[in-house]
Protein backbone atom coordinates (compact mmCIF):
# COMPACT_ATOMS: atom_id res chain seq x y z
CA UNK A 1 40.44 -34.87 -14.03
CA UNK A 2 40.69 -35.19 -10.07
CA UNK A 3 38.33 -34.04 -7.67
CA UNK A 4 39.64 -30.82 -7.36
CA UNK A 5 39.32 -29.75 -10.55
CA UNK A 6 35.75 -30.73 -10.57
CA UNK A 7 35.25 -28.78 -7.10
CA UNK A 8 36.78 -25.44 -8.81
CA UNK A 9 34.49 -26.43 -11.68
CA UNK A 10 31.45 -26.36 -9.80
CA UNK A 11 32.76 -23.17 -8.03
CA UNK A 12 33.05 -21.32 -11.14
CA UNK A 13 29.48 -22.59 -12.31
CA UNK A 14 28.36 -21.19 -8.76
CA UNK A 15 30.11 -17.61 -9.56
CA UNK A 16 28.55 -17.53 -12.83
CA UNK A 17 24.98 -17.66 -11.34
CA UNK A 18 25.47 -15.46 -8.70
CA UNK A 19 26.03 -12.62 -10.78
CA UNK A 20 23.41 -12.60 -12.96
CA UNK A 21 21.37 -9.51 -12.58
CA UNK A 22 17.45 -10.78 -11.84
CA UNK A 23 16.12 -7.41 -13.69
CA UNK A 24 18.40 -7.08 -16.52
CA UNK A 25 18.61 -10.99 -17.59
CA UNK A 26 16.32 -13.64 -15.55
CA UNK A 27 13.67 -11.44 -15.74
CA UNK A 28 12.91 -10.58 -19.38
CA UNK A 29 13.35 -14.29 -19.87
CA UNK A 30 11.01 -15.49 -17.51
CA UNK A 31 13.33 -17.01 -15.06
CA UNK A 32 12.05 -14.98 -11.99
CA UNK A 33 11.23 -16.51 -8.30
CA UNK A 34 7.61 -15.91 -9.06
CA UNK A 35 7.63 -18.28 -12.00
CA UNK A 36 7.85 -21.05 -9.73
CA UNK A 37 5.65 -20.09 -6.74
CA UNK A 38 2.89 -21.96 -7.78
CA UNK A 39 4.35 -25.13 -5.80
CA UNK A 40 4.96 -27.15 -8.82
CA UNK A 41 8.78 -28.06 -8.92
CA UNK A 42 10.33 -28.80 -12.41
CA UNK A 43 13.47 -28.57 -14.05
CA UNK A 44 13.62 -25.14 -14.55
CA UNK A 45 12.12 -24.15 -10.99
CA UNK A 46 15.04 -26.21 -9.16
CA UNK A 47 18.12 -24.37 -12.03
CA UNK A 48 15.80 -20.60 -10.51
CA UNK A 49 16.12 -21.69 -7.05
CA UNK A 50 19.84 -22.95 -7.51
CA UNK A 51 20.57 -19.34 -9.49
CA UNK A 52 18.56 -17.31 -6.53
CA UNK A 53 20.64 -19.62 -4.06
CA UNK A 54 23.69 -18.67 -5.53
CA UNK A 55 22.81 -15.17 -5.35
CA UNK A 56 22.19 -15.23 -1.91
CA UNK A 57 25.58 -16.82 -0.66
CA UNK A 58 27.49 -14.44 -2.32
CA UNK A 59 29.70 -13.72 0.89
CA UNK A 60 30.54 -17.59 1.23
CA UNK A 61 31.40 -17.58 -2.32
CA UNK A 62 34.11 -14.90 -1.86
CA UNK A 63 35.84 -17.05 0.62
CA UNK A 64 35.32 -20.24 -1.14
CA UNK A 65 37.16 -17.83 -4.20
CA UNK A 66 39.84 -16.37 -1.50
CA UNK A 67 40.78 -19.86 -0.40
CA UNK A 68 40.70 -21.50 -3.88
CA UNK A 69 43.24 -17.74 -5.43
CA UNK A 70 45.32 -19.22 -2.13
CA UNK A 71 46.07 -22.67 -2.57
CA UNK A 72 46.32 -22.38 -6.28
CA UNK A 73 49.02 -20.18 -5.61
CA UNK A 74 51.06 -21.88 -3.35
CA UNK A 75 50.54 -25.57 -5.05
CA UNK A 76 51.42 -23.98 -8.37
């Protein structure tokens, strides 16, 4: 497995999370923003912030996605 493998690995993990609909699925399972606002950082607060932070760079994603679709096309 090289490196870029591992970097479209991560990018698909990164897609994954910023999809997920905060109402419909974080929320009924408790894995909301305010779950973590009472300044103590754990495990799951840093996996929320990373989901939320996904979320939020959806628009970098895309590209990251365009450029990924590109050279995968033209290495083969």
């Amino acid at each position: 497995m090289g490196l870029w493998t591992l970097l479209q690995g991560f990018l698909l993990l990164a897609n994954a999370f910023a999809v997920l609909n905060e109402d419909r699925f974080l929320g009924p399972r408790g894995w909301t923003l305010l779950q973590i606002q009472g300044g103590k950082t754990t495990l799951k607060g840093q996996i929320i912030g990373f989901i939320h932070a996904c979320q939020y760079f959806r628009l970098p994603l895309i590209v990251l996605n365009i450029i990924t679709i590109a050279v995968k096309l033209i290495s083969g």
